[in-house]
C-alpha atoms as a PDB file:
ATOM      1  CA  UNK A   1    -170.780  69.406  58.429  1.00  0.00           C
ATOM      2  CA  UNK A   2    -167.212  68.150  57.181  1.00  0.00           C
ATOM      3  CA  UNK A   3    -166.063  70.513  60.109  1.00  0.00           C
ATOM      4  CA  UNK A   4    -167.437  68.141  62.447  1.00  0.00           C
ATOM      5  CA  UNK A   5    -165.769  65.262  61.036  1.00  0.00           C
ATOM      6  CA  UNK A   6    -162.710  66.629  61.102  1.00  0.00           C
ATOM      7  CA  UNK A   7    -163.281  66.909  64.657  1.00  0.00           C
ATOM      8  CA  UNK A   8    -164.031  63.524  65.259  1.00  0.00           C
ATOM      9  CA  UNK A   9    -160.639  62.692  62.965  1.00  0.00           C
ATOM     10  CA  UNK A  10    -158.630  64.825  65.135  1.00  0.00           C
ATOM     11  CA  UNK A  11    -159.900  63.449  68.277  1.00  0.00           C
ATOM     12  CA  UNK A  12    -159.539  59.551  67.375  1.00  0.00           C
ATOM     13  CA  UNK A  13    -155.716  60.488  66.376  1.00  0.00           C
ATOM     14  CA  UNK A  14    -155.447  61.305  69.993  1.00  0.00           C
ATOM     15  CA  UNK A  15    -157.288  58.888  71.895  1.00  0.00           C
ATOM     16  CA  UNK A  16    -159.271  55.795  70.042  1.00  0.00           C
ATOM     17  CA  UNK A  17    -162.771  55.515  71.906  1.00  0.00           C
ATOM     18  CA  UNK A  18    -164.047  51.883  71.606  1.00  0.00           C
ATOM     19  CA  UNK A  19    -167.160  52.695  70.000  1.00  0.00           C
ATOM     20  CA  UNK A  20    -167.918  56.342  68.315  1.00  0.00           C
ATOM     21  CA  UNK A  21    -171.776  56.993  66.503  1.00  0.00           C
ATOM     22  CA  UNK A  22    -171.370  59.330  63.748  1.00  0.00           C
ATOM     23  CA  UNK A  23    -174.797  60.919  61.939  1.00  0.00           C
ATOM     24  CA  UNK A  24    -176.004  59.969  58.443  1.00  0.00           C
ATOM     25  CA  UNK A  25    -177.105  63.414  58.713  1.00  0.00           C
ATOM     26  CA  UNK A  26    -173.587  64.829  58.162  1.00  0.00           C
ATOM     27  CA  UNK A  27    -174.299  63.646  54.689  1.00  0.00           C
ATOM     28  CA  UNK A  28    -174.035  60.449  53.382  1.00  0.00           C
ATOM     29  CA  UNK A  29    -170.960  60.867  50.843  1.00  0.00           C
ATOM     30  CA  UNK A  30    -169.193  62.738  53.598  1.00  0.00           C
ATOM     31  CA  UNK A  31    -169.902  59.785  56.316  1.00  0.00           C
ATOM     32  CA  UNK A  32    -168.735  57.189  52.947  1.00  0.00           C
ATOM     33  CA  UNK A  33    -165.388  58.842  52.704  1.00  0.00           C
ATOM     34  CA  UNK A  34    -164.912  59.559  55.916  1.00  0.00           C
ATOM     35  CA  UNK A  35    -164.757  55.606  56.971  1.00  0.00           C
ATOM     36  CA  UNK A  36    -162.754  55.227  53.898  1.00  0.00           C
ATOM     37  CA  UNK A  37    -160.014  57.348  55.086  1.00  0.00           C
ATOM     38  CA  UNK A  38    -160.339  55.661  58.433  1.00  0.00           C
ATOM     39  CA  UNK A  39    -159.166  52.972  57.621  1.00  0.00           C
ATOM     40  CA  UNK A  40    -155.702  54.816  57.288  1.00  0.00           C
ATOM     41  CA  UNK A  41    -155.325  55.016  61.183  1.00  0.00           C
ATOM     42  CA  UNK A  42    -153.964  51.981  62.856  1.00  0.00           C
ATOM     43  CA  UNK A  43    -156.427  52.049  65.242  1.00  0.00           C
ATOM     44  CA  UNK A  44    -160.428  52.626  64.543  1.00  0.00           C
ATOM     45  CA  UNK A  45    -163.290  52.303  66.579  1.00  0.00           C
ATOM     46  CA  UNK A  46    -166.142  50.302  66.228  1.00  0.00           C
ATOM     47  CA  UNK A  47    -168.141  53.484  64.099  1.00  0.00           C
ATOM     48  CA  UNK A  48    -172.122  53.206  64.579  1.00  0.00           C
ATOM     49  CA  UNK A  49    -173.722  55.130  61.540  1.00  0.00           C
ATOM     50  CA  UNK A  50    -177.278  56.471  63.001  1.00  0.00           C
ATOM     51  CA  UNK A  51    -179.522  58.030  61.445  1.00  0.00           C
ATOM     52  CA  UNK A  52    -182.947  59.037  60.213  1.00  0.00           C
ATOM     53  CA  UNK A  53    -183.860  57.063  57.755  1.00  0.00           C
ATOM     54  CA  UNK A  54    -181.298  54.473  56.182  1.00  0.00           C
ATOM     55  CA  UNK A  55    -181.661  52.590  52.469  1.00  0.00           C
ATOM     56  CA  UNK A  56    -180.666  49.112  52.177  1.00  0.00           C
ATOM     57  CA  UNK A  57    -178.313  50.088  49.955  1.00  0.00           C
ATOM     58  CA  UNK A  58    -176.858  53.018  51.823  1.00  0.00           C
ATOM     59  CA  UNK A  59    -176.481  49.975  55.130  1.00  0.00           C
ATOM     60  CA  UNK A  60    -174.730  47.819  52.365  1.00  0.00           C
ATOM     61  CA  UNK A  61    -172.489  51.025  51.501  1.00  0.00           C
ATOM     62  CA  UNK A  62    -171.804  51.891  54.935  1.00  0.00           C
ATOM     63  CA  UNK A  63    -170.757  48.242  56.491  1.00  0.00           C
ATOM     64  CA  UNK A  64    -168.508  47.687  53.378  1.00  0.00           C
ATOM     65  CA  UNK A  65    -166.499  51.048  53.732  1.00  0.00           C
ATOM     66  CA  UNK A  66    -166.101  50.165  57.641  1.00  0.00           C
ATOM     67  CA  UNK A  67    -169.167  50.825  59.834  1.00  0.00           C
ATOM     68  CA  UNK A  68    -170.192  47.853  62.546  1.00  0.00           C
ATOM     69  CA  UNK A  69    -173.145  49.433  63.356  1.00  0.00           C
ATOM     70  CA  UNK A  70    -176.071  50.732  61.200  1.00  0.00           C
ATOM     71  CA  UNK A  71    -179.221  51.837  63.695  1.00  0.00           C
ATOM     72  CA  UNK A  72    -181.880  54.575  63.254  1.00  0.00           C
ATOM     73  CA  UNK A  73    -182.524  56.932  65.450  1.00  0.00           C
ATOM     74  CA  UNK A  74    -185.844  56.091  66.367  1.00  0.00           C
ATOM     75  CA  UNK A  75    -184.404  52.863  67.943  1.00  0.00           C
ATOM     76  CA  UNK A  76    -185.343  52.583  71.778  1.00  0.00           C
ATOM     77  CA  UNK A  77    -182.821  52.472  73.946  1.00  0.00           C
ATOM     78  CA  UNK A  78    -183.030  47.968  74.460  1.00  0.00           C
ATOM     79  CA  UNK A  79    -181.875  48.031  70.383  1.00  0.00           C
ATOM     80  CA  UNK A  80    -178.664  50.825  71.355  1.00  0.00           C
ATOM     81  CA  UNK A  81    -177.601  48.564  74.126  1.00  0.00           C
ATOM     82  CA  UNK A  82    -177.701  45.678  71.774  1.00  0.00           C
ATOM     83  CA  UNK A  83    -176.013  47.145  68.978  1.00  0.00           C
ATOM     84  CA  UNK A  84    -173.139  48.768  71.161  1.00  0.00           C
ATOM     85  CA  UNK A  85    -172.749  45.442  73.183  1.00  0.00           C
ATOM     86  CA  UNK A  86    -172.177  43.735  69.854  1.00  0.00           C
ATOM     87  CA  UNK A  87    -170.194  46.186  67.972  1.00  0.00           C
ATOM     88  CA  UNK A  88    -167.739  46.047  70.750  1.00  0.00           C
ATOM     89  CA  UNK A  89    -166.843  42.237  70.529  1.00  0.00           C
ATOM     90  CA  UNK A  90    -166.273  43.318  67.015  1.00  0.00           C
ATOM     91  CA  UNK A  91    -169.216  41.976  65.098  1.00  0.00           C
ATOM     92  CA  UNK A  92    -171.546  43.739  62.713  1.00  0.00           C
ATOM     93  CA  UNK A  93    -175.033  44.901  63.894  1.00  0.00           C
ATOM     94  CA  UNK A  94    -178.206  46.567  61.901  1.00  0.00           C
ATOM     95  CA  UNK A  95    -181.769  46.748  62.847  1.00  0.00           C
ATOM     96  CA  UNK A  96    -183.707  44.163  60.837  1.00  0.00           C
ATOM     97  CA  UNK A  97    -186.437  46.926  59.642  1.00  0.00           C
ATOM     98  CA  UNK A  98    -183.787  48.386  57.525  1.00  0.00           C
ATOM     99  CA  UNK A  99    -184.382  44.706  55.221  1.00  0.00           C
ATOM    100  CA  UNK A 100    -187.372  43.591  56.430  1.00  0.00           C
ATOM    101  CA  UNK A 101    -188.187  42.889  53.198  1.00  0.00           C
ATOM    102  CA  UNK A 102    -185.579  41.733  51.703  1.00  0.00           C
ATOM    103  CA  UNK A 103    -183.953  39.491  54.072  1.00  0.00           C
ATOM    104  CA  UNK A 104    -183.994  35.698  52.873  1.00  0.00           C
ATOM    105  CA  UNK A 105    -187.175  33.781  53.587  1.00  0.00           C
ATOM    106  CA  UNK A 106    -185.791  30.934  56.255  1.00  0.00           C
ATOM    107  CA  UNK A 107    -187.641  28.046  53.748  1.00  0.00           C
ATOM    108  CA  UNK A 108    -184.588  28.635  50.852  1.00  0.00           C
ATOM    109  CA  UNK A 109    -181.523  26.981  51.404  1.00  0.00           C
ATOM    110  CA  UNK A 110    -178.039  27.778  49.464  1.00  0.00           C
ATOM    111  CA  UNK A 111    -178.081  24.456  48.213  1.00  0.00           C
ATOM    112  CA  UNK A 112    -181.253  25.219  46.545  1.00  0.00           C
ATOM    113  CA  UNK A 113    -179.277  26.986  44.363  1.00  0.00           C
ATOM    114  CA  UNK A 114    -177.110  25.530  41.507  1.00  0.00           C
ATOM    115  CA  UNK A 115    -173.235  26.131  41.463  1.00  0.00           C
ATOM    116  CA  UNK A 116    -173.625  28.912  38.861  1.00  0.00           C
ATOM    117  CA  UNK A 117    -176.365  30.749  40.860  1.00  0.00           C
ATOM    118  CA  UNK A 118    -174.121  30.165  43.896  1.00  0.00           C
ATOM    119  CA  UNK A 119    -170.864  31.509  42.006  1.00  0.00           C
ATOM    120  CA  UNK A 120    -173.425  34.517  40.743  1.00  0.00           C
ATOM    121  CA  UNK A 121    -174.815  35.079  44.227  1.00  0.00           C
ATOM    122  CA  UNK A 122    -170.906  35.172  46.188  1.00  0.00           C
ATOM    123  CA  UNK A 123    -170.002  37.766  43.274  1.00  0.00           C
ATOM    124  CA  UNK A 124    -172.961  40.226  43.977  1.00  0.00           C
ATOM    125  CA  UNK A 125    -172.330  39.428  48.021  1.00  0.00           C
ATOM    126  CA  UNK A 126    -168.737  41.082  47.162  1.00  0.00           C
ATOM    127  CA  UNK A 127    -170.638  44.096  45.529  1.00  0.00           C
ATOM    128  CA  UNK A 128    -170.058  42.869  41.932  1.00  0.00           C
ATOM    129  CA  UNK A 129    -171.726  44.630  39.191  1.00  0.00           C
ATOM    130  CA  UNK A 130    -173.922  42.601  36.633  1.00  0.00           C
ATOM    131  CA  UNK A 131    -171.406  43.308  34.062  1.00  0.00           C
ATOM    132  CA  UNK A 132    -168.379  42.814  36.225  1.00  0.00           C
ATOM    133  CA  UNK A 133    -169.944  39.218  36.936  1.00  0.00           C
ATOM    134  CA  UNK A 134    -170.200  38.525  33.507  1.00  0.00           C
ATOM    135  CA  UNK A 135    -166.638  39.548  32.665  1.00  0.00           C
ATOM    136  CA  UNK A 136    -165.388  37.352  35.635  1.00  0.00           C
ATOM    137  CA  UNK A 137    -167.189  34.197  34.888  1.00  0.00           C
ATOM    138  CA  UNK A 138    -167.203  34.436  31.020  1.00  0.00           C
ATOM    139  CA  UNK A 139    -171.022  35.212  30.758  1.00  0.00           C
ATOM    140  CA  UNK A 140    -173.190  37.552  29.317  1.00  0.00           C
ATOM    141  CA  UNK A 141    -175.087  40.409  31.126  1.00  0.00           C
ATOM    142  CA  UNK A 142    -178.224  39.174  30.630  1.00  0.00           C
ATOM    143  CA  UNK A 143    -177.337  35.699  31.511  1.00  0.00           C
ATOM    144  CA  UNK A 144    -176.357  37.185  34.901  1.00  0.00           C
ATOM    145  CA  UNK A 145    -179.427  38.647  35.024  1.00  0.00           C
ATOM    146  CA  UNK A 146    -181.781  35.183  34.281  1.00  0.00           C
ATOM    147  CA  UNK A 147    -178.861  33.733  36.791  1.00  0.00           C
ATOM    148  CA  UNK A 148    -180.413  36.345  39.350  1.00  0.00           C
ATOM    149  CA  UNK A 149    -184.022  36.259  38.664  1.00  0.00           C
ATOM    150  CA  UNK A 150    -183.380  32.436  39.625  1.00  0.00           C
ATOM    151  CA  UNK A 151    -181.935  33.611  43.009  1.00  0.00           C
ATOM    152  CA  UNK A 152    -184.357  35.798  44.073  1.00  0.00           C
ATOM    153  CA  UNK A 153    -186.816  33.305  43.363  1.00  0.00           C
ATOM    154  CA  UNK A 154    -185.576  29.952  44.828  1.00  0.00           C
ATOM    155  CA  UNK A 155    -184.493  32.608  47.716  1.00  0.00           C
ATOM    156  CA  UNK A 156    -187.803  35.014  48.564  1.00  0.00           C
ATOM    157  CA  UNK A 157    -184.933  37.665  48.703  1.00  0.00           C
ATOM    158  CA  UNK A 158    -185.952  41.256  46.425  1.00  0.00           C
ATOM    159  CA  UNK A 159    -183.405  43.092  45.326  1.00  0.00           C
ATOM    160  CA  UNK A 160    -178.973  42.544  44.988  1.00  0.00           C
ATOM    161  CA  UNK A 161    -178.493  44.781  48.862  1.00  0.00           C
ATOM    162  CA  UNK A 162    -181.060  41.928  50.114  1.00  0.00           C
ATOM    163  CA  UNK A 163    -179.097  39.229  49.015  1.00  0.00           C
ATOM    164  CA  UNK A 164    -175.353  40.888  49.979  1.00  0.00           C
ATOM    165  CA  UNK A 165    -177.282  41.447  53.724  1.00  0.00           C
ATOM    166  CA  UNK A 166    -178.436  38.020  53.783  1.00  0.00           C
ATOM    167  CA  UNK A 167    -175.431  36.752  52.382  1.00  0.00           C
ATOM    168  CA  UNK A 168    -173.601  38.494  55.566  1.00  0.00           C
ATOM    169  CA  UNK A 169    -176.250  37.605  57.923  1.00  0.00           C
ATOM    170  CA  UNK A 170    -175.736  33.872  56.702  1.00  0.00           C
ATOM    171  CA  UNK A 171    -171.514  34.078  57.274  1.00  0.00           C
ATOM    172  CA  UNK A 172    -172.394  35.463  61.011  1.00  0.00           C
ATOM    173  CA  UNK A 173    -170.370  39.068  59.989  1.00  0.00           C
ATOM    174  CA  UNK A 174    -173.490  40.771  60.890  1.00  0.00           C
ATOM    175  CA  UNK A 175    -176.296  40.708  63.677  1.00  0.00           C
ATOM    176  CA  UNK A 176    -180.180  41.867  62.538  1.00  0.00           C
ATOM    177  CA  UNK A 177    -182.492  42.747  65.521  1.00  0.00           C
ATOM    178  CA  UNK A 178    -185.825  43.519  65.396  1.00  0.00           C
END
């Protein structure tokens, strides 16, 4: 599997498609580092991650180590089009079932929140861990955790890779489709 990621390394040093779909299938820890050390070349193609089944957190995990597009392959071909056309003006692009559930119930507003829940929800958008929060803002743990209960509930949104998604959905750096 690696083998065939060294392929695709070796052919991107000597000719930079604009778009290139790698498999989750090569393994996900494989396809993680792999857009890590991507980011090494000075230039990268827009990388589409596709793939069988995908976790939220696994989509989180893949657009923050580089990927622009997150699909599964049992997309038809109208979602492909749409996530290759976007992915190649250089915006993010995921297929909403991936956070169906998750994704922020339009009713909520940020301002909903107060300015501690706001500071609590940018840190966990960034991929913060609860303690890292706490250390950064002078809290405790479990106040971050009352601080999130708070969020999920004023925002309909289950779960921290719900609230990063919708936090990026919200900024426009990433495209759901249905």
């Amino acid at each position: 599997m690696v083998d065939s990621l060294d392929l695709a390394t070796m052919l991107l040093r000597r000719r930079t498609p604009d778009i290139m779909v790698i498999d989750k299938g090569l393994g996900m820890h494989c396809v993680l580092e792999w857009l890590n050390n991507m980011r090494l070349l000075p230039t990268m193609p827009a990388i589409v991650v596709w793939g069988v089944s995908m976790t939220e957190a696994e989509a989180l995990r893949l657009l923050q180590s580089g990927a622009k597009g997150i699909v599964r392959k049992t997309a038809n071909l109208e979602a492909l089009l749409a996530c290759f056309r976007t992915v190649a003006t250089g915006r993010s692009w995921m297929e909403d079932s991936v956070f169906r559930d998750s994704i922020r119930s339009e009713r909520y507003e940020r301002s909903d929140l107060t300015a501690r829940e706001q500071q609590v929800l940018e840190l966990v958008e960034q991929g913060f861990k609860n303690k890292e929060i706490a250390m950064e803002l002078g809290i405790r743990p479990g106040t971050v955790k009352i601080h999130l209960k708070h969020i999920f509930e004023k925002t309909g949104v289950r779960g921290r890779y719900g609230l990063a998604i919708s936090g990026l959905k919200e900024k426009g750096m990433v495209s759901l489709a249905n």
